[in-house]
N, C-alpha and C. Protein backbone atom coordinates (compact mmCIF):
# COMPACT_ATOMS: atom_id res chain seq x y z
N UNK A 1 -3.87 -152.03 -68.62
CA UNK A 1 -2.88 -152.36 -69.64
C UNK A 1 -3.49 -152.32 -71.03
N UNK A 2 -4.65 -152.65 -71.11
CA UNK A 2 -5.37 -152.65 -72.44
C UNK A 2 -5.47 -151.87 -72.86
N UNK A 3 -5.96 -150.39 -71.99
CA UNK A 3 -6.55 -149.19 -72.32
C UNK A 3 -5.76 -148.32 -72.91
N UNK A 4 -4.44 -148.52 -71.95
CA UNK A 4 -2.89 -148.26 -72.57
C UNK A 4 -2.40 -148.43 -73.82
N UNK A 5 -2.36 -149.59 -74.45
CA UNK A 5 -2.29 -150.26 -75.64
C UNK A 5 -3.42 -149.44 -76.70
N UNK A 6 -4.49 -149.39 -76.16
CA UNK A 6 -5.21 -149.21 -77.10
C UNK A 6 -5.18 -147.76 -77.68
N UNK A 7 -4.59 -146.63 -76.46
CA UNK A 7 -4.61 -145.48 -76.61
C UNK A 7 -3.35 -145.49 -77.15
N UNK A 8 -2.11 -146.13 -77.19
CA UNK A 8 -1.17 -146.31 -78.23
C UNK A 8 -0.90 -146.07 -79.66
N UNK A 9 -2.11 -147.41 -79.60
CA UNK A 9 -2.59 -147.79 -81.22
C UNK A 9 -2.74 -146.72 -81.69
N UNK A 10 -3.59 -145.59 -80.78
CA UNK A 10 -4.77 -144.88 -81.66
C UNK A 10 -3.82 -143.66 -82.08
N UNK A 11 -3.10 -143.30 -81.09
CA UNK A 11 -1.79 -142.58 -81.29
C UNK A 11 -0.87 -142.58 -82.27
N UNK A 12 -0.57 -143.77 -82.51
CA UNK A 12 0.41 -144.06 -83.90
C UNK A 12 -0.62 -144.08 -84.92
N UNK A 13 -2.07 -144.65 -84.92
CA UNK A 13 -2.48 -144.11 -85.99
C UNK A 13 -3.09 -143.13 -86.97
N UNK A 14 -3.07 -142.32 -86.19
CA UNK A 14 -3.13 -140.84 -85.86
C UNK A 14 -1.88 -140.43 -86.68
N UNK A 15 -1.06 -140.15 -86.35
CA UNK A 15 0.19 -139.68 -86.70
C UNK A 15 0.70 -140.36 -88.73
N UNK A 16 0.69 -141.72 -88.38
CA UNK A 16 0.32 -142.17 -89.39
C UNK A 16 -0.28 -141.93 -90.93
N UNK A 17 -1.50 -141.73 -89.93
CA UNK A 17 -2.56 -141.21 -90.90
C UNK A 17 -2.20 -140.03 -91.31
N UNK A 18 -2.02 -139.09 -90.54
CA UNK A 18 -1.52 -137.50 -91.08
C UNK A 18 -0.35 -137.41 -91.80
N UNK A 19 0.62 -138.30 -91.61
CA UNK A 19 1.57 -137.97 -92.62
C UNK A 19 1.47 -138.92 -94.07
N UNK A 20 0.25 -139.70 -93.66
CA UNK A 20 0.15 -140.17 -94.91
C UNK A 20 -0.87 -139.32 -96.12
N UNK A 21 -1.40 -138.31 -95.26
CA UNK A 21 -2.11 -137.45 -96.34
C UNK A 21 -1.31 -136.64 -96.72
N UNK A 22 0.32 -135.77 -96.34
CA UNK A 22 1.27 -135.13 -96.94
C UNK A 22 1.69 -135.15 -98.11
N UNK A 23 1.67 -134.31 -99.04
CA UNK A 23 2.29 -134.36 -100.25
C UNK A 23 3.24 -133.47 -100.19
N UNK A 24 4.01 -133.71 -101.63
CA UNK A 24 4.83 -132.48 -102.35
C UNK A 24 3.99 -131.75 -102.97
N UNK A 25 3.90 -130.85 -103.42
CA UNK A 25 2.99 -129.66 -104.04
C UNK A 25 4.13 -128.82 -104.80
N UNK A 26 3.19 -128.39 -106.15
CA UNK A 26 4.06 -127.47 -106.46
C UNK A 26 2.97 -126.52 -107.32
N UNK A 27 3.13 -125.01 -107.33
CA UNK A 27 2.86 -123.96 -107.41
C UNK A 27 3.60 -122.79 -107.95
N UNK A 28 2.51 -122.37 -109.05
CA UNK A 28 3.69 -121.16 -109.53
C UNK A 28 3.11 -120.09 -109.10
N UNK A 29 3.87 -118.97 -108.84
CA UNK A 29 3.75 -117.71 -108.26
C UNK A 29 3.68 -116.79 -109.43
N UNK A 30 2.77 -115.39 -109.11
CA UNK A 30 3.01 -114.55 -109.94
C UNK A 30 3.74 -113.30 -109.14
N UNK A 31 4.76 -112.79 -109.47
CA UNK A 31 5.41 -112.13 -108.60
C UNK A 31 5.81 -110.89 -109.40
N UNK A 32 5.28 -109.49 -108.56
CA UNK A 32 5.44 -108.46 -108.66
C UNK A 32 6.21 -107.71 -108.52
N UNK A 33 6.25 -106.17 -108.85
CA UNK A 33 7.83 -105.79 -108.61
C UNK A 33 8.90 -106.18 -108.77
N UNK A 34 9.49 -107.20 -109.65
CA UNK A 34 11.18 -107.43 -109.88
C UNK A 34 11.32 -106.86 -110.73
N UNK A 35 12.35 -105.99 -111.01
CA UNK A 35 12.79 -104.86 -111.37
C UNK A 35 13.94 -104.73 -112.20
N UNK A 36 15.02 -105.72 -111.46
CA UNK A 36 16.36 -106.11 -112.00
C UNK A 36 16.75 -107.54 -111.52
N UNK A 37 17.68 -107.59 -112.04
CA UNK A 37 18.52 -108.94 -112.14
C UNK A 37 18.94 -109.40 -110.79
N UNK A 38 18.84 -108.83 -109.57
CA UNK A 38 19.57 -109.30 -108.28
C UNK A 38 17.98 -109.46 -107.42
N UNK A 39 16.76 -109.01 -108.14
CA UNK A 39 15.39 -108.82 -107.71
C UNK A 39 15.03 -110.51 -107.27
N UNK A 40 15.51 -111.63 -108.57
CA UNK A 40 14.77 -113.16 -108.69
C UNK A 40 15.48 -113.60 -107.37
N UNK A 41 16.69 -113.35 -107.20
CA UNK A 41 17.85 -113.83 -105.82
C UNK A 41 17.12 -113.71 -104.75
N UNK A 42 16.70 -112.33 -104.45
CA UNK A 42 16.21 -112.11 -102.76
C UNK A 42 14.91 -113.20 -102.85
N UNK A 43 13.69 -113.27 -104.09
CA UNK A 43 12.91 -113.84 -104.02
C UNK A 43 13.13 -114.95 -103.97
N UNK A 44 14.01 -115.61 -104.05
CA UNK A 44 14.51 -117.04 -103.94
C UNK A 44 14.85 -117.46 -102.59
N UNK A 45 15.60 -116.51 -102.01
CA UNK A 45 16.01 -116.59 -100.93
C UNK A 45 14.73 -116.54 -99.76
N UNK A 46 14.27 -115.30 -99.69
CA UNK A 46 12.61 -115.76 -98.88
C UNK A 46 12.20 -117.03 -99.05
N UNK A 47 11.88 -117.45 -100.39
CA UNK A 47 10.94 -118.56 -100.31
C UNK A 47 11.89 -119.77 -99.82
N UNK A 48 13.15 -120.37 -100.00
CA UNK A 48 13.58 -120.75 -99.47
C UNK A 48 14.23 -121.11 -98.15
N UNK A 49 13.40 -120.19 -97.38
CA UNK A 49 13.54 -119.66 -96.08
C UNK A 49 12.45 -120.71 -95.37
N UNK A 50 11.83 -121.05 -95.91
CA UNK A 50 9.67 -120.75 -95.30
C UNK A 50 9.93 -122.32 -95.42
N UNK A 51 9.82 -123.09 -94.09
CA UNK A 51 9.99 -124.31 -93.74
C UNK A 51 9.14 -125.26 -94.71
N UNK A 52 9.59 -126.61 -94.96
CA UNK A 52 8.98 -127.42 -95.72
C UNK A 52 9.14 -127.12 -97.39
N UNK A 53 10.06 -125.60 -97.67
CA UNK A 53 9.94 -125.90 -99.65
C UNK A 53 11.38 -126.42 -99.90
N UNK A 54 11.39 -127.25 -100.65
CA UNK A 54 12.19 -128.18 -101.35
C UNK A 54 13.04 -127.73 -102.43
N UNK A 55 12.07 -126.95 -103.25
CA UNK A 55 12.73 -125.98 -104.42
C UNK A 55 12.40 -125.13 -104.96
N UNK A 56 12.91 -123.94 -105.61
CA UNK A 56 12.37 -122.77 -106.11
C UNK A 56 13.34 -122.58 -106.95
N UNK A 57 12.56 -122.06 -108.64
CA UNK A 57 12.96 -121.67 -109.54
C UNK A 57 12.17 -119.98 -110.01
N UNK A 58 13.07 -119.05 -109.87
CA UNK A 58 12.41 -117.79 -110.26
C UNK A 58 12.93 -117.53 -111.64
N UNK A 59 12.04 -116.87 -112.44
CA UNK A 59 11.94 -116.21 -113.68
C UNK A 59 11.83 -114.82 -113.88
N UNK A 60 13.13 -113.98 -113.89
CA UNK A 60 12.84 -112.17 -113.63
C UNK A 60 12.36 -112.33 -115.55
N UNK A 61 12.53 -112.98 -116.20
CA UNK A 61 11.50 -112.51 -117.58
C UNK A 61 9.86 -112.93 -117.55
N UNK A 62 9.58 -114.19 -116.49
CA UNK A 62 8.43 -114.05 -116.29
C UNK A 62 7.28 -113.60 -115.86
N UNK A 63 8.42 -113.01 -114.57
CA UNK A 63 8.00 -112.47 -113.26
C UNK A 63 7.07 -113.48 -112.81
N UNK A 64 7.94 -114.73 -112.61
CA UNK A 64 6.79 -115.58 -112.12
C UNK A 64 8.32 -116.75 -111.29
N UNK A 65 7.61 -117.61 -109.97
CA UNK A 65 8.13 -118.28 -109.13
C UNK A 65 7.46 -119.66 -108.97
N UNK A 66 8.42 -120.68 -109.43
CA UNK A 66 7.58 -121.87 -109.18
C UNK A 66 8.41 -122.74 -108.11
N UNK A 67 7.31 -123.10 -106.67
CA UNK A 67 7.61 -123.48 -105.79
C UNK A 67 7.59 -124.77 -105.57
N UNK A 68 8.03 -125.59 -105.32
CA UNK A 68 7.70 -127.59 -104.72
C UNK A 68 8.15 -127.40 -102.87
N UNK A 69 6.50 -127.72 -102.54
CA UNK A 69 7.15 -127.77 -101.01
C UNK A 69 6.32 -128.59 -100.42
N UNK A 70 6.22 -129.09 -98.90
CA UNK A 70 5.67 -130.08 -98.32
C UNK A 70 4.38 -129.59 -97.53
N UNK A 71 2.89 -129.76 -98.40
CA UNK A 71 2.15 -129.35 -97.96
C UNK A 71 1.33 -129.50 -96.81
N UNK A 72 2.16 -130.67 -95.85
CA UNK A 72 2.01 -130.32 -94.47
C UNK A 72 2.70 -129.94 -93.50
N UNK A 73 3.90 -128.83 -93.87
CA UNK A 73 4.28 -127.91 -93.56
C UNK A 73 4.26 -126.66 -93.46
N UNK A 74 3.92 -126.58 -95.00
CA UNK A 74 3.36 -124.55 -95.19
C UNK A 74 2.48 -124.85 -96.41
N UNK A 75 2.39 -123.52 -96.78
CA UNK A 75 0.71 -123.49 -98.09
C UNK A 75 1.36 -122.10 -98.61
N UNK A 76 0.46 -121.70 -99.37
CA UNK A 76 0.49 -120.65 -100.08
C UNK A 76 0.66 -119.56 -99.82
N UNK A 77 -0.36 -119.28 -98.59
CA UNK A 77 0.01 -118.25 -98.29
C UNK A 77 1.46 -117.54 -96.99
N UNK A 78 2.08 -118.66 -96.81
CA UNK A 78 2.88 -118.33 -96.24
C UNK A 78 3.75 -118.06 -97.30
N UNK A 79 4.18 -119.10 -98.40
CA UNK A 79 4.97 -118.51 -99.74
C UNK A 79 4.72 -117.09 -100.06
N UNK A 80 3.32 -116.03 -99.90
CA UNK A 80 3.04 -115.15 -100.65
C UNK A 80 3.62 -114.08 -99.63
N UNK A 81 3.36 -115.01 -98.76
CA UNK A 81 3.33 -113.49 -96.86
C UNK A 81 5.46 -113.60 -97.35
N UNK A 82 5.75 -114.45 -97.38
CA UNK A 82 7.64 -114.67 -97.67
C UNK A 82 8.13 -113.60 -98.76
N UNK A 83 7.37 -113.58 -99.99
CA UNK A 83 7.94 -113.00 -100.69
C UNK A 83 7.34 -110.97 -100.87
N UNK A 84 6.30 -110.75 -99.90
CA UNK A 84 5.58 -109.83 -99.47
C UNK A 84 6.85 -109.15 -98.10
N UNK A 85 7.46 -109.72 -97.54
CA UNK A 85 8.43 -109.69 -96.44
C UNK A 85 9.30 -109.32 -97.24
N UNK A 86 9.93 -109.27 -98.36
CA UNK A 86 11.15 -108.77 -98.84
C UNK A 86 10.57 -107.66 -100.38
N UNK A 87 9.48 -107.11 -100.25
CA UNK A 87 9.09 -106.35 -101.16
C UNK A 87 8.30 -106.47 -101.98
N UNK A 88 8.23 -108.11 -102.38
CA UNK A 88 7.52 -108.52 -103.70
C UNK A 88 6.40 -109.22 -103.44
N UNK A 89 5.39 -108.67 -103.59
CA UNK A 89 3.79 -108.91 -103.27
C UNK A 89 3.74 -110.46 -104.63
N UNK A 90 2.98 -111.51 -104.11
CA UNK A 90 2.72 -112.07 -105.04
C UNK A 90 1.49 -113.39 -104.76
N UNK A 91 1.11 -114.20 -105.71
CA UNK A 91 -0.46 -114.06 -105.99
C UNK A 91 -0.77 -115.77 -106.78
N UNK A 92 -0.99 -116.60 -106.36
CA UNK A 92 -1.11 -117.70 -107.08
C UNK A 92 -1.18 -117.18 -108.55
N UNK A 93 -0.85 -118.14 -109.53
CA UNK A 93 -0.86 -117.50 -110.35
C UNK A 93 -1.94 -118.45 -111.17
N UNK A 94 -2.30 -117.69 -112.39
CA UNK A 94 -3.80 -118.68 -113.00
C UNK A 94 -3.30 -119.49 -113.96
């Protein structure tokens, strides 16, 4: 019964612990190839696809994408592989 309990504990604190290191994150993209005005949409739409982002604002005058998502869900490079999937290669930005 103890051992039970104890492997419980260690279980919930485990779990615990990992979602207590989760953040929001946010990241701007430098994004290539948009071309025209219906270009920022599809890129919006990918990244909004890719489990865990919260929000996305694209800029076709910046050519740049800034993401807020839950970084123990996805990272960067799944954002980059998302918007690489619909044409537009893109690249943390500096």
């Amino acid at each position: 019964m103890v051992r039970a309990l104890f492997a419980a504990l260690v279980l919930t604190s485990l779990f615990v612990g990992t979602a207590a290191i989760a953040a929001q994150r946010t990241v701007t993209l430098a994004v290539d190839g948009m071309t025209c005005a219906s270009c920022p949409y599809i890129v919006k739409q990918s990244l909004s696809r890719v489990p865990g982002v919260e929000r996305v604002e694209v800029s076709y005058a910046d050519k740049r994408a800034v993401v807020t998502f839950d970084d123990s869900k996805t990272d960067v490079a799944a954002l980059t592989k998302a918007t690489a999937s619909v044409g537009f290669p893109s690249e943390l930005a500096e």
